[in-house]
Protein backbone atom coordinates (compact mmCIF):
# COMPACT_ATOMS: atom_id res chain seq x y z
CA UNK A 1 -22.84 41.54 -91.07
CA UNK A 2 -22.70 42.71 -87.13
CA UNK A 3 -24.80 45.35 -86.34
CA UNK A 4 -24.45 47.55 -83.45
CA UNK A 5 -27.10 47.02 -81.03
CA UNK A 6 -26.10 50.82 -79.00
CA UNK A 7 -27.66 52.86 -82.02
CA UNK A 8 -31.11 50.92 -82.66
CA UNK A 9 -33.80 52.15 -81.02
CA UNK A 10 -35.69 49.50 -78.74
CA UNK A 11 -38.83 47.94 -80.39
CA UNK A 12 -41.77 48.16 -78.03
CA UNK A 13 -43.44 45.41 -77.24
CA UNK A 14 -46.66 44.85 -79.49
CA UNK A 15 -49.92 46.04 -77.25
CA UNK A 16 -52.38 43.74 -79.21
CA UNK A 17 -52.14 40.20 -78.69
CA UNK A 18 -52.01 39.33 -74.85
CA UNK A 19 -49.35 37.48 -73.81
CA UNK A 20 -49.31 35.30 -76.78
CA UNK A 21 -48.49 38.29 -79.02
CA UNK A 22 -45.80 39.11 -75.86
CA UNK A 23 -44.14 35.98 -75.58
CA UNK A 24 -43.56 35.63 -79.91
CA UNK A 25 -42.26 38.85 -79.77
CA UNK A 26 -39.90 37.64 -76.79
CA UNK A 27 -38.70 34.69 -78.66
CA UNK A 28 -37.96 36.82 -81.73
CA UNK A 29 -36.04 39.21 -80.25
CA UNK A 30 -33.79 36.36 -78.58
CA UNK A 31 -30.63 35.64 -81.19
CA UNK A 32 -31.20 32.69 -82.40
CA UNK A 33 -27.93 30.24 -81.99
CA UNK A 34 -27.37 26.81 -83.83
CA UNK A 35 -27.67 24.66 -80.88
CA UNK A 36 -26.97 20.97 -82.21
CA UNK A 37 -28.99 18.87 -80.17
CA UNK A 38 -26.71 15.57 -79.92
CA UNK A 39 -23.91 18.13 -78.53
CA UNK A 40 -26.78 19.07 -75.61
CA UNK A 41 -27.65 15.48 -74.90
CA UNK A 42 -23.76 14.71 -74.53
CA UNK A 43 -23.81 17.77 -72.14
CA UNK A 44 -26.97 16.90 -70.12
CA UNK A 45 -25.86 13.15 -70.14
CA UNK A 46 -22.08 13.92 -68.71
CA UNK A 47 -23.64 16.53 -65.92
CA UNK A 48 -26.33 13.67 -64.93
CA UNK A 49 -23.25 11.22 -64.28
CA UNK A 50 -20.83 13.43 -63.10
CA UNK A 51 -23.76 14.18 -60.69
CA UNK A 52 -24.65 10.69 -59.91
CA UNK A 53 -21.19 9.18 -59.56
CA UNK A 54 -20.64 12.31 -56.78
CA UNK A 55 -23.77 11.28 -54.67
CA UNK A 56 -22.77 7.49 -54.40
CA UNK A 57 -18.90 8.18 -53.36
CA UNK A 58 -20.90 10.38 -50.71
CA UNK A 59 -23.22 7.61 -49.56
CA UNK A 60 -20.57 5.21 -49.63
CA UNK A 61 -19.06 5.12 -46.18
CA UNK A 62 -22.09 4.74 -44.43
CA UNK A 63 -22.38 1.55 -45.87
CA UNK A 64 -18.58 0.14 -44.00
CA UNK A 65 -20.43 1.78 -40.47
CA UNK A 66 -21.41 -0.71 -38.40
CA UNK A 67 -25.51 -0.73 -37.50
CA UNK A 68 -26.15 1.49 -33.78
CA UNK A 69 -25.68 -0.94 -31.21
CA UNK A 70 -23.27 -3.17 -33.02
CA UNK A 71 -19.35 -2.96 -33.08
CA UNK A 72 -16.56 -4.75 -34.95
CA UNK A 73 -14.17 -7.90 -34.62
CA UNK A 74 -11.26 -7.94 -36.27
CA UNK A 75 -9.43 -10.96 -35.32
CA UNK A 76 -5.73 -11.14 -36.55
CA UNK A 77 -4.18 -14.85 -36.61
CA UNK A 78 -0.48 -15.17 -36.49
CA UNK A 79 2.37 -17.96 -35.95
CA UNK A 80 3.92 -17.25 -32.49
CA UNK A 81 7.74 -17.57 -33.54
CA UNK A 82 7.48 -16.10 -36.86
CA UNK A 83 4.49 -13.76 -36.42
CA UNK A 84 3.54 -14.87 -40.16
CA UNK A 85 -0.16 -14.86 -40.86
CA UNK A 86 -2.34 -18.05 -40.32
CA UNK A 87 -4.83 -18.26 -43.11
CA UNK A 88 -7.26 -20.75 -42.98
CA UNK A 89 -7.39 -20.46 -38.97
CA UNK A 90 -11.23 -21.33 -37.62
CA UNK A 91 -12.37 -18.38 -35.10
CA UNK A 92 -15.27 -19.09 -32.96
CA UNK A 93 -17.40 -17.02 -31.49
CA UNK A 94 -18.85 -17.58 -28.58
CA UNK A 95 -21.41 -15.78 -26.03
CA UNK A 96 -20.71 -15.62 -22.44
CA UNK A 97 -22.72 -18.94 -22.44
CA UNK A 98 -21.45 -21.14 -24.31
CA UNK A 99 -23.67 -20.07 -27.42
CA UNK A 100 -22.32 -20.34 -30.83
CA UNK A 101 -22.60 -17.03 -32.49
CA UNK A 102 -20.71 -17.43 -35.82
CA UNK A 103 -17.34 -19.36 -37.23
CA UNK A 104 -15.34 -17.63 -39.52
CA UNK A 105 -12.05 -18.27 -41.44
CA UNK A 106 -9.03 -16.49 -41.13
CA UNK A 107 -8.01 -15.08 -44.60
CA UNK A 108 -4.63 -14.98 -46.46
CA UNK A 109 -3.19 -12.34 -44.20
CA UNK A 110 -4.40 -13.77 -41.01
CA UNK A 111 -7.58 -11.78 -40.60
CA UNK A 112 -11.31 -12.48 -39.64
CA UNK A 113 -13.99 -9.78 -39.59
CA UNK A 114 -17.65 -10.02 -37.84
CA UNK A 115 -20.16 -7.39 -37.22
CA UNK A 116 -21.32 -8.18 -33.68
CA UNK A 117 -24.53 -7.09 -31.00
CA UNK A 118 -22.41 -4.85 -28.44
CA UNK A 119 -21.66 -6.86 -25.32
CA UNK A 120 -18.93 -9.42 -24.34
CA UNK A 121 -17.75 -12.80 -26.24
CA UNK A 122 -15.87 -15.32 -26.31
CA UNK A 123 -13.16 -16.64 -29.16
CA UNK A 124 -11.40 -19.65 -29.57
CA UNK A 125 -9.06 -19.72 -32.95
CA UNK A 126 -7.83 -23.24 -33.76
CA UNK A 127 -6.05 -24.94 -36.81
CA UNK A 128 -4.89 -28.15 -37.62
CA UNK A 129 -0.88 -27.77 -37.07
CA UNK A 130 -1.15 -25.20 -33.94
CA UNK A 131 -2.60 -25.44 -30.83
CA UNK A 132 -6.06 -23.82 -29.85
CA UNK A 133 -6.68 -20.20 -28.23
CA UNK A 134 -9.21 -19.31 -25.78
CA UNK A 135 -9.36 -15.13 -25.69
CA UNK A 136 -12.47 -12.95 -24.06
CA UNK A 137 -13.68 -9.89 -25.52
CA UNK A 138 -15.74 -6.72 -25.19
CA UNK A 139 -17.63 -5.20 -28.24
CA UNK A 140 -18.36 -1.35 -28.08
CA UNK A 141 -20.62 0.13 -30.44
CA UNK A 142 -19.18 1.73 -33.29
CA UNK A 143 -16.02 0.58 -32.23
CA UNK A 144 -13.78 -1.56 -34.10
CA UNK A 145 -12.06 -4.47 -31.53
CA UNK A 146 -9.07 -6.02 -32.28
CA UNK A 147 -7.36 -8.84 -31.78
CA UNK A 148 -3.93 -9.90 -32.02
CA UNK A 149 -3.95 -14.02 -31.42
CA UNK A 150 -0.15 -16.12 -31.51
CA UNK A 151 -0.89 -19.63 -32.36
CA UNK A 152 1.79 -21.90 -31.11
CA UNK A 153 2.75 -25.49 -32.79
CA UNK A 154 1.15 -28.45 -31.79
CA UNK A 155 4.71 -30.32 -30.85
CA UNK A 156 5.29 -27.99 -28.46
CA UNK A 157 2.00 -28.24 -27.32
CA UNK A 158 1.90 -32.02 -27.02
CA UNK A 159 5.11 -31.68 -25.35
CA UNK A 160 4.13 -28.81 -22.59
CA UNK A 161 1.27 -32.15 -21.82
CA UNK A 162 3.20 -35.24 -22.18
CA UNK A 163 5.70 -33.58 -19.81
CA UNK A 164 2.72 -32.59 -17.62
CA UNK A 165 1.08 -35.97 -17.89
CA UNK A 166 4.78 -37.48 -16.75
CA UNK A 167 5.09 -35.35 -13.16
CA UNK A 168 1.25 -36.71 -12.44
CA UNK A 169 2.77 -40.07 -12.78
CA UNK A 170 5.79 -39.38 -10.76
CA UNK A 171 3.78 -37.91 -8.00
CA UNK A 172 1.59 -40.91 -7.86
CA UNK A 173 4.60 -43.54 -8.03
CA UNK A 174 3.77 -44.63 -11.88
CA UNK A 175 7.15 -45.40 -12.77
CA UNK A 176 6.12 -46.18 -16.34
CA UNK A 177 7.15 -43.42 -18.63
């Protein structure tokens, strides 16, 4: 049964009562709809996470921003011939004194990270089958500094010194070789 709503005439609102009376006769005049409550939980509950899953992706890249006054290293570690990643390289930092700071381990592609104080440092990457690397940095805040380091082999190495260590010997007579 629908009934057309144009061609009633509007009830007043009861004058006895107060607002009591006012608010009953409110409520009765609403249509009344069969509102399951489960399906408005499911509702409410979807809109709270929708909600809250919207504010975190929103917080989230503060939280990859270095602190103010601090910057980033990103030291890269590669072999000098092939330029294939070092993993497992050790990367010192040092300060301008001689201070440790931190060590750190090159990853599987040949990267380090450290959130450092702003100011200048001092690196050294070394592994077990390649020579050692001395390189000097600066740190800006909010900045990001990286570094590209070439490791060469140790035979070479040892070679570059023997070869070295032979012309000392030459120039001081020391025929023994």
């Amino acid at each position: 049964m629908t009934a057309n709503l144009s061609s009633q005439q509007p009830t007043p609102a009861p004058a006895v009562g107060g607002t009591l009376a006012n608010i009953r006769w409110l409520l009765g005049r609403i249509p009344s709809r069969n509102v399951n409550l489960s399906k408005f939980q499911t509702g409410v509950g979807l809109a709270a996470g929708i909600i809250s899953i919207f504010g975190a992706l929103l917080a989230v890249p503060s939280y990859f921003k270095p602190a103010p006054g601090k910057g980033d290293l990103v030291a890269v570690v590669v072999e000098a011939k092939s330029e294939k990643a070092v993993s497992n390289a050790t990367v010192e930092i040092f300060t301008l004194n001689n201070a440790v700071v931190t060590t750190l381990n090159s990853g599987f592609f040949g990267k380090a990270n450290s959130t450092l104080d702003e100011g200048q440092y001092r690196i050294r990457i070394k592994h077990p089958k390649f020579g050692a690397e001395v390189r000097h940095i600066q740190i800006v805040s909010g900045q990001t500094a990286e570094v590209r380091v070439q490791l060469h082999s140790e035979p070479a190495l040892r070679e570059a010194i023997s070869d070295g260590v032979n012309a000392v010997k030459r120039l001081f007579g020391n025929s023994r070789e």
